[in-house]
Structures are given as structure tokens and as C-alpha cells.
N, C-alpha and C. Protein backbone atom coordinates (compact mmCIF):
# COMPACT_ATOMS: atom_id res chain seq x y z
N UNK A 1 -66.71 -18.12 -2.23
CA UNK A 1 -65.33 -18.47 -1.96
C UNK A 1 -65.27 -19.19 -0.62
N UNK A 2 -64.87 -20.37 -0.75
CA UNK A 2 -64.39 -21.08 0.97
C UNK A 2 -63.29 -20.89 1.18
N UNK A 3 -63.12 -20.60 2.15
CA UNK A 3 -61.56 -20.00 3.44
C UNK A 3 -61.39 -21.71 4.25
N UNK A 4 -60.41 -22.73 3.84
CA UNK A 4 -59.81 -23.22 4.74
C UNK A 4 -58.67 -23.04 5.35
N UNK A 5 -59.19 -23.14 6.58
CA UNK A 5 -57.85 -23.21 7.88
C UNK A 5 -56.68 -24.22 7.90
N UNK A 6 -55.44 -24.00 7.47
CA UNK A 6 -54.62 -25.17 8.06
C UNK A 6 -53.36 -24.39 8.38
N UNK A 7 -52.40 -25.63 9.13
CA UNK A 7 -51.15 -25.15 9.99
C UNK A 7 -50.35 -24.62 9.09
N UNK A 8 -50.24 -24.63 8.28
CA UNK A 8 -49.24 -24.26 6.76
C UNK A 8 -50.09 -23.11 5.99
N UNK A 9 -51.08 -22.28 6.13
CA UNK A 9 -51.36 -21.11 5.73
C UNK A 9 -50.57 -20.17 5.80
N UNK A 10 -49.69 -19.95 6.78
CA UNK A 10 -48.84 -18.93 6.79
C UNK A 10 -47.73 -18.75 5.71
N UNK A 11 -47.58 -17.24 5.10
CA UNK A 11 -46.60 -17.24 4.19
C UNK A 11 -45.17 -17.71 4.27
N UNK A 12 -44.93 -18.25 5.92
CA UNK A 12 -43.32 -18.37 5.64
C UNK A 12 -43.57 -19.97 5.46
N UNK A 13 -44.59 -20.78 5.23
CA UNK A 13 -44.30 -21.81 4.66
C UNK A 13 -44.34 -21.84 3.26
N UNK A 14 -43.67 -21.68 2.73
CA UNK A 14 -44.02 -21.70 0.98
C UNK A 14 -43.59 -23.11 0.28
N UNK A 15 -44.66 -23.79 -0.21
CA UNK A 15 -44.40 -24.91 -0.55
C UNK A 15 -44.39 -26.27 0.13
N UNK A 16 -45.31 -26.45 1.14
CA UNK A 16 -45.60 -27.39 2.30
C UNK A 16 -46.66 -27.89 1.90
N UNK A 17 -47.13 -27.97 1.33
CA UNK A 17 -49.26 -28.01 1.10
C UNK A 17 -49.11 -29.75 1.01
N UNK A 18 -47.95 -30.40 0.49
CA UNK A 18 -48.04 -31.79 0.54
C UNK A 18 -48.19 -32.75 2.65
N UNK A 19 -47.29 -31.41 3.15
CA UNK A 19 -47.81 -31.90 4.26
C UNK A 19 -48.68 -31.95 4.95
N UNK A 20 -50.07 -31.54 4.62
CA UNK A 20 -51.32 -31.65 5.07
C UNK A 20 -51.93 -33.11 4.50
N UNK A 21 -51.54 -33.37 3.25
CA UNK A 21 -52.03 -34.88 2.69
C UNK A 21 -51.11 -36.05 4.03
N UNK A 22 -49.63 -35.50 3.94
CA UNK A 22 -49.48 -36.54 4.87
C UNK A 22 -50.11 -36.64 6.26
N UNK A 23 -50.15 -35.71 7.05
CA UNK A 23 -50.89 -35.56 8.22
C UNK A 23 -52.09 -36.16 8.32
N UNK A 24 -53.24 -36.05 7.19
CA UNK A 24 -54.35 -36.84 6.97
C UNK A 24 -54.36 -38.57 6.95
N UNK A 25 -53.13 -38.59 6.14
CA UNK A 25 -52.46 -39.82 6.39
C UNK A 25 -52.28 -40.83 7.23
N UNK A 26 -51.45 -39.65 7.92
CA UNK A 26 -51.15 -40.57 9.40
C UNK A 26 -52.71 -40.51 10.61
N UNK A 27 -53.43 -39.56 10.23
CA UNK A 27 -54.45 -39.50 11.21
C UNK A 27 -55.61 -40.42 10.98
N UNK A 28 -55.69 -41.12 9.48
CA UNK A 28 -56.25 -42.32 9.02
C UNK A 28 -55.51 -43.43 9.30
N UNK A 29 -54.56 -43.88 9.67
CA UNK A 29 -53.64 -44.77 9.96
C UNK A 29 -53.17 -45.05 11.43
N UNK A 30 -53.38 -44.00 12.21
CA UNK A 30 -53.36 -44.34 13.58
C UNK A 30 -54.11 -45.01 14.36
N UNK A 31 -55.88 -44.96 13.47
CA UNK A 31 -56.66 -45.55 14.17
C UNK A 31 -57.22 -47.36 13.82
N UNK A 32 -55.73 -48.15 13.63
CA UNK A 32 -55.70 -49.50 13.25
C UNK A 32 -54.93 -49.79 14.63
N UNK A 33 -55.31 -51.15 15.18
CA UNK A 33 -55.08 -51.57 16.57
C UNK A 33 -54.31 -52.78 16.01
N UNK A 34 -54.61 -53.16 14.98
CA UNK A 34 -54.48 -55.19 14.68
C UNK A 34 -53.21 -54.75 13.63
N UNK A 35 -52.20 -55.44 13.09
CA UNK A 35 -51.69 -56.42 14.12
C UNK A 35 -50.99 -55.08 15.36
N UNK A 36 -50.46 -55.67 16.47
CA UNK A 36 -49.75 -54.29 17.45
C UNK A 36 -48.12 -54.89 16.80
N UNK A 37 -47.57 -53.32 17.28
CA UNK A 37 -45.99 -53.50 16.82
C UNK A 37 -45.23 -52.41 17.92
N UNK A 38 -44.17 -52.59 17.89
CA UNK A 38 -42.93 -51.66 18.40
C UNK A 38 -42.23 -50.77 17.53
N UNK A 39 -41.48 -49.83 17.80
CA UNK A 39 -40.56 -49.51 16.99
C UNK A 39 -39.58 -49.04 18.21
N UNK A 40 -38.36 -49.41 17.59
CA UNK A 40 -37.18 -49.39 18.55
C UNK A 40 -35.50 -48.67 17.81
N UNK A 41 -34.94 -47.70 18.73
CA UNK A 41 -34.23 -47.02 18.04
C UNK A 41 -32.78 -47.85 17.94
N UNK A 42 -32.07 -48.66 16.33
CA UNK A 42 -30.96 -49.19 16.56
C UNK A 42 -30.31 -47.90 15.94
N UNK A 43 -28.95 -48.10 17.19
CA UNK A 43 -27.67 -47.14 16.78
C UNK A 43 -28.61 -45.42 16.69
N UNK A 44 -27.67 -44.51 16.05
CA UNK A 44 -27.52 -42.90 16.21
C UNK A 44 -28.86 -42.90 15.50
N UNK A 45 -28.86 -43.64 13.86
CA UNK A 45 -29.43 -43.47 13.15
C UNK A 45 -30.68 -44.28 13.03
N UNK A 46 -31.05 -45.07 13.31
CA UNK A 46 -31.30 -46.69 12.87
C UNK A 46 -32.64 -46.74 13.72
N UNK A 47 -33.43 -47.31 13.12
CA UNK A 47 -34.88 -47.60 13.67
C UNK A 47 -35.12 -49.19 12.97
N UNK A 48 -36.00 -49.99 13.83
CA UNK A 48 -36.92 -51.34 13.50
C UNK A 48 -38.22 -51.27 14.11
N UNK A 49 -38.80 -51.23 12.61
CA UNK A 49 -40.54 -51.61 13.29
C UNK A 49 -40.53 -53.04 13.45
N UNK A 50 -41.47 -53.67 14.12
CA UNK A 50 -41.35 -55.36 14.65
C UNK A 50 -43.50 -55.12 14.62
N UNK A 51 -43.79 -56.10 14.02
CA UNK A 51 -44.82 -55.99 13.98
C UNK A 51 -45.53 -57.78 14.27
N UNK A 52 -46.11 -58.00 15.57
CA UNK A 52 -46.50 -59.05 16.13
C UNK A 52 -47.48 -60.27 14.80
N UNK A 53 -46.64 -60.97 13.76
CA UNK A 53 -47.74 -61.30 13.00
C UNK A 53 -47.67 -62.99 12.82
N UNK A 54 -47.94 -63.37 14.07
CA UNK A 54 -48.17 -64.65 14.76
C UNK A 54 -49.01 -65.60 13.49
N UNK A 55 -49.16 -66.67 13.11
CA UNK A 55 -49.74 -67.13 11.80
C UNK A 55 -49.52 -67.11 10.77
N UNK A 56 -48.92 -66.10 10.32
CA UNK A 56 -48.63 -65.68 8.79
C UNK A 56 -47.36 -66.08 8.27
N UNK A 57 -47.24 -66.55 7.63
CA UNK A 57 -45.92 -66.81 6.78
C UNK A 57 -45.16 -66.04 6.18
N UNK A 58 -44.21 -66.16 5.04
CA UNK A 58 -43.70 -65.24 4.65
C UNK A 58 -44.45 -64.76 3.29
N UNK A 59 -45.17 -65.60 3.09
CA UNK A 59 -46.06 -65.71 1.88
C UNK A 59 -46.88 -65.13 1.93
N UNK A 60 -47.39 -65.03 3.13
CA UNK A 60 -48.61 -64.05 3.57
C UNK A 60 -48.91 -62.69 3.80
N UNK A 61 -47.54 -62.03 3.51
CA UNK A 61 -47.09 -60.79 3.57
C UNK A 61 -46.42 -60.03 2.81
N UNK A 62 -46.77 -58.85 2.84
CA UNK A 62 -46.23 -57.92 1.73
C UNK A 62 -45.87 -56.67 2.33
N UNK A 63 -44.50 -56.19 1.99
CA UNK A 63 -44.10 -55.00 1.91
C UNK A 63 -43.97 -53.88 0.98
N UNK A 64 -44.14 -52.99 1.25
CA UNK A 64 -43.49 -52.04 0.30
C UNK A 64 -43.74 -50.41 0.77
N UNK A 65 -43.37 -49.78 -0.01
CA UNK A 65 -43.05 -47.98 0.23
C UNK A 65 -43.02 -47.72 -0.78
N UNK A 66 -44.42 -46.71 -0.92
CA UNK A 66 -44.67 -45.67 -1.93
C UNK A 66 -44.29 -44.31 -1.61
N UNK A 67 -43.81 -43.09 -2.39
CA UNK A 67 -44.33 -41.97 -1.70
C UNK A 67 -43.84 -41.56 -0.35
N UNK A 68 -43.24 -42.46 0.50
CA UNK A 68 -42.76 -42.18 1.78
C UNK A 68 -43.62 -42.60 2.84
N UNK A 69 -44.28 -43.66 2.32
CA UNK A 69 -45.30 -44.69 3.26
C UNK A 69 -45.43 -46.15 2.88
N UNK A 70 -44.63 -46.30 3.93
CA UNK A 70 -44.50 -47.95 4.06
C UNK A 70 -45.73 -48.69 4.68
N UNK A 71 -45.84 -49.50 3.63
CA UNK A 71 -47.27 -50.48 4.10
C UNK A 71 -47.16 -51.69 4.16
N UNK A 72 -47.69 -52.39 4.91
CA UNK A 72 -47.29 -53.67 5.24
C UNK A 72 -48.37 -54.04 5.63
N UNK A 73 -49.11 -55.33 4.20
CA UNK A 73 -50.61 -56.17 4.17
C UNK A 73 -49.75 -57.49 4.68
N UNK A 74 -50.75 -58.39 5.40
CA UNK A 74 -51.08 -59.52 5.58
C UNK A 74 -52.59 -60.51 4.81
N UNK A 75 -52.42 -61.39 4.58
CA UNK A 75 -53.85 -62.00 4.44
C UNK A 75 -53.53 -63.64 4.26
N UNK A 76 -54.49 -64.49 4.68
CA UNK A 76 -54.74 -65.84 4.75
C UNK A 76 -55.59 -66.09 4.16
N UNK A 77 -55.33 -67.36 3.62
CA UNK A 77 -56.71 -68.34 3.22
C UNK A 77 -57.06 -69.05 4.32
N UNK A 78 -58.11 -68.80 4.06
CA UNK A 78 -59.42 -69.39 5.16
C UNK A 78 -58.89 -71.24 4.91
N UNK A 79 -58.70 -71.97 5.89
CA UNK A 79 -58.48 -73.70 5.21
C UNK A 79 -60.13 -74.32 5.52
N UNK A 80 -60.98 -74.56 4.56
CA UNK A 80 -62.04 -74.42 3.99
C UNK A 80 -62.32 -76.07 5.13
N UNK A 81 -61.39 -77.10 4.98
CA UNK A 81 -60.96 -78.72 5.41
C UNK A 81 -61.24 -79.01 6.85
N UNK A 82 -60.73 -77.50 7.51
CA UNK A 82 -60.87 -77.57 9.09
C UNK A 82 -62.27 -77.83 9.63
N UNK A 83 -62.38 -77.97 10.70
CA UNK A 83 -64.11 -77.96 11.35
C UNK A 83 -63.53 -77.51 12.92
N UNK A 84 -63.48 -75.89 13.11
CA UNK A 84 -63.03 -75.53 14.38
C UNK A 84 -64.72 -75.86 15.49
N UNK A 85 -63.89 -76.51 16.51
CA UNK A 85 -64.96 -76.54 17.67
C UNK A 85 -65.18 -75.23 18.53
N UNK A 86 -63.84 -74.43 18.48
CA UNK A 86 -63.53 -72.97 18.77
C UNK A 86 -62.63 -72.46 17.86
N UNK A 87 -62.67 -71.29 17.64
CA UNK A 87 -62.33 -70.39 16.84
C UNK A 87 -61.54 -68.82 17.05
N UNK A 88 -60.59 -69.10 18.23
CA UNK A 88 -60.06 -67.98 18.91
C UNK A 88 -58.70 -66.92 18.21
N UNK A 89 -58.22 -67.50 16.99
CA UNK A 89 -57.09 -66.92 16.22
C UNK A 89 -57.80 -67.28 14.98
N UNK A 90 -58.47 -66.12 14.57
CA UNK A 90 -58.82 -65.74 13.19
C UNK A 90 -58.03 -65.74 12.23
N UNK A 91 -58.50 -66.16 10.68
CA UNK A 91 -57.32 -65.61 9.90
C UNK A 91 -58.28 -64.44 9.20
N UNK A 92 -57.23 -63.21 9.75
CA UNK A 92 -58.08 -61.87 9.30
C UNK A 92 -57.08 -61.24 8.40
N UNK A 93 -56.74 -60.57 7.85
CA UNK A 93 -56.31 -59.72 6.95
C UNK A 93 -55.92 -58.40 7.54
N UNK A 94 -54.89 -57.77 7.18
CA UNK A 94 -54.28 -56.16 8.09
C UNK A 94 -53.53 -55.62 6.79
N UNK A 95 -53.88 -54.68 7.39
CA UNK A 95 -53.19 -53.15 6.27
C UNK A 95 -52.57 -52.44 7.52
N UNK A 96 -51.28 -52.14 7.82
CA UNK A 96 -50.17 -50.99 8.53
C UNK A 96 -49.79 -50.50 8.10
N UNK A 97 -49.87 -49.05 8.11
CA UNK A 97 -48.99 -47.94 7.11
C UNK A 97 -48.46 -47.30 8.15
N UNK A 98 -47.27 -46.64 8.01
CA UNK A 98 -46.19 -45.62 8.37
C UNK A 98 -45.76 -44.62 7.66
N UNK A 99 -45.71 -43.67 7.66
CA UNK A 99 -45.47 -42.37 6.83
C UNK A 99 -43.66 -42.09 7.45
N UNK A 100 -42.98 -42.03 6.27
CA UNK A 100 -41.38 -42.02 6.93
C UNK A 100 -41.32 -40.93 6.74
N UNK A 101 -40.05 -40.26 7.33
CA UNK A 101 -39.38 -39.12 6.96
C UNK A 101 -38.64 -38.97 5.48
N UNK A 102 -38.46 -37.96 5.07
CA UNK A 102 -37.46 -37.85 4.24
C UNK A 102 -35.63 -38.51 4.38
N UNK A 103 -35.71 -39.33 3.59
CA UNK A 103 -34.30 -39.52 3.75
C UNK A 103 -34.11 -40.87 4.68
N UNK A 104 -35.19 -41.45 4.77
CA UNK A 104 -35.52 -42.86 5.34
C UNK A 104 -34.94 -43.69 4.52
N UNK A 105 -34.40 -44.68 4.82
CA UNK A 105 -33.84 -45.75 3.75
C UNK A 105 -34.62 -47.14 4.32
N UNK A 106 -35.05 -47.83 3.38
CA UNK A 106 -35.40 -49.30 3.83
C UNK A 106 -34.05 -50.31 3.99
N UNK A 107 -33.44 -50.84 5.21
CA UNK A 107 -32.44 -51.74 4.76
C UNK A 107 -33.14 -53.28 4.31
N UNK A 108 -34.00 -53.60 4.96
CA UNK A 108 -34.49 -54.62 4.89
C UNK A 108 -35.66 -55.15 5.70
N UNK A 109 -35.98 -56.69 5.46
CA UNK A 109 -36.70 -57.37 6.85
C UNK A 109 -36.89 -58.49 6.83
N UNK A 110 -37.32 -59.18 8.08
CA UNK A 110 -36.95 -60.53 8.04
C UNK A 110 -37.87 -60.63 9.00
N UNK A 111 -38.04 -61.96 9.23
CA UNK A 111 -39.18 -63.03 10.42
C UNK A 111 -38.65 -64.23 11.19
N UNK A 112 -38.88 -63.87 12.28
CA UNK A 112 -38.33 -64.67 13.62
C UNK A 112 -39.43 -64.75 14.51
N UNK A 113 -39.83 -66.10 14.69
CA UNK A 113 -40.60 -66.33 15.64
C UNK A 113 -42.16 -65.56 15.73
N UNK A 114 -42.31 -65.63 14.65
CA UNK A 114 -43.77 -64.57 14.05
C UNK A 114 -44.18 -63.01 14.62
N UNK A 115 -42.67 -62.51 14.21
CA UNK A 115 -41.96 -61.34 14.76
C UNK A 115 -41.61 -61.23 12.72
N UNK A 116 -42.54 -59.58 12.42
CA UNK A 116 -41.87 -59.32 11.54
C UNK A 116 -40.94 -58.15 11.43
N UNK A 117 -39.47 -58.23 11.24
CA UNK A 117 -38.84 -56.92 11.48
C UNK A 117 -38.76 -55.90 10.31
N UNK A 118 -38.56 -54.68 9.91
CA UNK A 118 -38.13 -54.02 9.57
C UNK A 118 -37.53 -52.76 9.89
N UNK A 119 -36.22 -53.29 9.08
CA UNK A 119 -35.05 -52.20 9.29
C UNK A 119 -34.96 -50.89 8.70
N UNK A 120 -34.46 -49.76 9.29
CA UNK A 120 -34.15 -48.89 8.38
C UNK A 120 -33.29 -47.49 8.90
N UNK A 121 -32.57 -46.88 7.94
CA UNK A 121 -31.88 -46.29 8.71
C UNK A 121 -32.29 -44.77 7.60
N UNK A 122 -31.96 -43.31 8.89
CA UNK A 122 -31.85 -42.17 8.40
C UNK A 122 -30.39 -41.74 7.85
N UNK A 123 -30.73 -41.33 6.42
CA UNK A 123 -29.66 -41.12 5.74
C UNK A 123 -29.28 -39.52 5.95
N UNK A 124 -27.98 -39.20 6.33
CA UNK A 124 -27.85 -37.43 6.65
C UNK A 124 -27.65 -36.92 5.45
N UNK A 125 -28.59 -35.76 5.33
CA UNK A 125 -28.66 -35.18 3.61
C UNK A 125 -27.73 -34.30 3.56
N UNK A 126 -26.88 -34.52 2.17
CA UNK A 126 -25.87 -33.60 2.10
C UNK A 126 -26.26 -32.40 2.35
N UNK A 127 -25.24 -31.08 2.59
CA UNK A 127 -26.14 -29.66 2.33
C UNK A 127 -25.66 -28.94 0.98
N UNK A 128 -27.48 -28.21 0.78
CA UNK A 128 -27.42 -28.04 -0.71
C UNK A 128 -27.75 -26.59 -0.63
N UNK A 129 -26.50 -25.97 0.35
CA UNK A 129 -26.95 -24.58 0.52
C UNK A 129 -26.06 -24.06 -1.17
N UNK A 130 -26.55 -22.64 -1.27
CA UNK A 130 -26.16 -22.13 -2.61
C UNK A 130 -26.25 -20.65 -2.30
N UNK A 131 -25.48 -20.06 -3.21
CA UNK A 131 -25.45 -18.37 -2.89
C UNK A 131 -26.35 -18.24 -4.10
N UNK A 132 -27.56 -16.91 -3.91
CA UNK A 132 -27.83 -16.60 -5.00
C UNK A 132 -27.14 -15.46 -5.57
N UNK A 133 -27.24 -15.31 -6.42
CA UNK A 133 -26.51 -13.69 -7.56
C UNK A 133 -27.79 -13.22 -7.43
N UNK A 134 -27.27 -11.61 -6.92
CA UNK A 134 -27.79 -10.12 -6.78
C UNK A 134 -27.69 -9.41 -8.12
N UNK A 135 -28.67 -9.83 -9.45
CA UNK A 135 -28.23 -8.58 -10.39
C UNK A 135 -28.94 -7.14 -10.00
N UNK A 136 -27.87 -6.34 -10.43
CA UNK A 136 -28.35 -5.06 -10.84
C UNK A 136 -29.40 -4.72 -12.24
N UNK A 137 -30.19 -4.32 -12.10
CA UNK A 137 -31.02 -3.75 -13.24
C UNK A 137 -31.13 -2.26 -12.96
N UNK A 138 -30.51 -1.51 -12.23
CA UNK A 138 -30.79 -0.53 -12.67
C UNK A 138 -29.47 0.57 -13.16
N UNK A 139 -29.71 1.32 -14.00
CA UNK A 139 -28.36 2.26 -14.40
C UNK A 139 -28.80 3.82 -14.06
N UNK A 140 -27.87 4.35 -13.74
CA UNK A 140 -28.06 5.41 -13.23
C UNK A 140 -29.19 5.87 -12.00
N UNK A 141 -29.63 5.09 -11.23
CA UNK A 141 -31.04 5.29 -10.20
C UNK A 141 -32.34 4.89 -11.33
N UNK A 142 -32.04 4.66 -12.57
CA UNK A 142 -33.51 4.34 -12.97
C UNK A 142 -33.48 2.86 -13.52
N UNK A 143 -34.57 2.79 -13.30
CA UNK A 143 -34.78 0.71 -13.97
C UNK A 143 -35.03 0.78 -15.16
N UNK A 144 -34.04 -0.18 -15.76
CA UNK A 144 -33.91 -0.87 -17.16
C UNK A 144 -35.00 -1.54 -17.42
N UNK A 145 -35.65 -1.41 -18.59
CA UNK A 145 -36.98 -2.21 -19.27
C UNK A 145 -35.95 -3.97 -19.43
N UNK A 146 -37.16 -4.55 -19.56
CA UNK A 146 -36.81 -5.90 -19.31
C UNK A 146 -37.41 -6.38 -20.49
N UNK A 147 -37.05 -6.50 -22.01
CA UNK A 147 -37.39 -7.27 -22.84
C UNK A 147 -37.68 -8.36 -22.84
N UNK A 148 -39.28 -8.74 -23.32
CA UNK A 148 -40.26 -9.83 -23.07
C UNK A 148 -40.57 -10.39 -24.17
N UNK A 149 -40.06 -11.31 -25.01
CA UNK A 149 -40.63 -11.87 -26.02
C UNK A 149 -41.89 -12.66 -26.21
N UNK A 150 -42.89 -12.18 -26.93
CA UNK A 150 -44.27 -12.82 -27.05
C UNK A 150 -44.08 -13.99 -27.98
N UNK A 151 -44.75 -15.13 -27.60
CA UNK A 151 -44.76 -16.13 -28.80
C UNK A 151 -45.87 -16.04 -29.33
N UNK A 152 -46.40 -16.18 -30.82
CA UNK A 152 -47.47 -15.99 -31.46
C UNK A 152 -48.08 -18.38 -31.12
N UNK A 153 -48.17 -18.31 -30.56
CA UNK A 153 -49.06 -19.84 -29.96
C UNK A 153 -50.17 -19.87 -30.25
């Protein structure tokens, strides 16, 4: 039997075990340098990542969010025609991922000045508190049998 250790072993987390995949996530994803970006807080709610992607077009880029991780590829064609004497701005290829919160909304994004933005804002989750019902099962101080129907499967 192997015993692993993690922050969510404890019984008062019940039902967390997905947040260890994300954590792995982000700890595979932190260690990308290229392209560099900001993120900056608009309004109460409101965040923009801006990600420096100097060269690339709009063609050259792709967004999207799976799962609650937004990724954002770049890639170029090499122009085969050129004959560089120097060669100081590569056309290289990038993968950026971000792991959002729950309740993240994408508004959008756009490109200015080889500045790519994306918007997005935290949505406040309704509350989905609920009372549960307390039955009684027992009559008189003793417990009622609980009829169990077997299926013949």
C-alpha cells in the first residue's frame, strides 16, 4: 500500500482532490518566461492579462479556456525567402496557461500595438445555502428497520 501526502488529506476537505491536479498545473506553467505579461486589476471585479506578443498577428494566435485554464498559443511561419545577416527576433512558438478561479468570465480580447489583452471579470455566485431535513427514524427510543430492496441484476 503507498501513503501519499497532500494538503487536502484532511477529512474536513471532502471533495477537493481536483485541486491537487490544478496546483500541478499551475506549478508546470509557472516555469515559462517567453512571451512576459502583466495582469492588472480593472474595477472591484475585473482583471486583464496583457501579454507582450510583438510579431504576431492576429492570425497567429489562439485563445481559449478549457476546464478553467485559459491558454493562449502563438506560432509563425518561418518566411523560408528571407536571408537574415542577423537573426535577433526569432519566430518561436509559446504556449501560456492560467488556471482561473471559479466563476471567472472571459469578456473578451483584443491587440494594440503587439499588446495582447484579455479581459475578464469575477462573477459573484449566487448563495446556494439550503436547510437540510432532520428525519426521525426512531419510535419509541428504538430504531426503525430501513427496508432495502435487492435487485435480482
Amino acid at each position: 500500500m503507498t501513503t501519499r501526502l497532500s494538503l487536502f488529506d484532511s477529512p474536513m476537505f471532502l471533495g477537493f482532490d481536483h485541486f491537487e491536479d490544478t496546483f500541478n498545473r499551475i506549478r508546470k506553467s509557472t516555469s515559462e518566461g517567453y512571451p512576459p505579461y502583466n495582469i492588472e486589476q480593472i474595477g472591484d471585479n475585473g482583471l486583464r492579462i496583457t501579454l507582450a506578443v510583438a510579431g504576431f498577428s492576429m492570425d497567429d494566435l489562439d485563445v481559449e479556456i478549457e476546464k478553467n485554464q485559459l491558454t493562449i498559443r502563438g506560432s509563425q511561419e518561418d518566411d523560408e525567402e528571407r536571408m537574415y545577416l542577423h537573426r535577433g527576433i526569432a519566430a518561436r512558438q509559446f504556449q501560456r496557461s492560467f488556471v482561473l478561479a471559479d466563476g471567472m468570465e472571459i469578456l473578451g480580447a483584443s491587440m494594440d500595438n503587439g499588446l495582447l489583452h484579455i479581459d475578464m471579470q469575477r462573477e459573484e455566485p449566487e448563495s446556494n445555502a439550503q436547510k437540510i431535513e432532520i428525519r426521525d427514524h426512531s419510535v419509541n427510543g428504538k430504531v426503525k428497520a430501513i427496508d432495502v430492496e435487492k435487485s435480482d441484476e
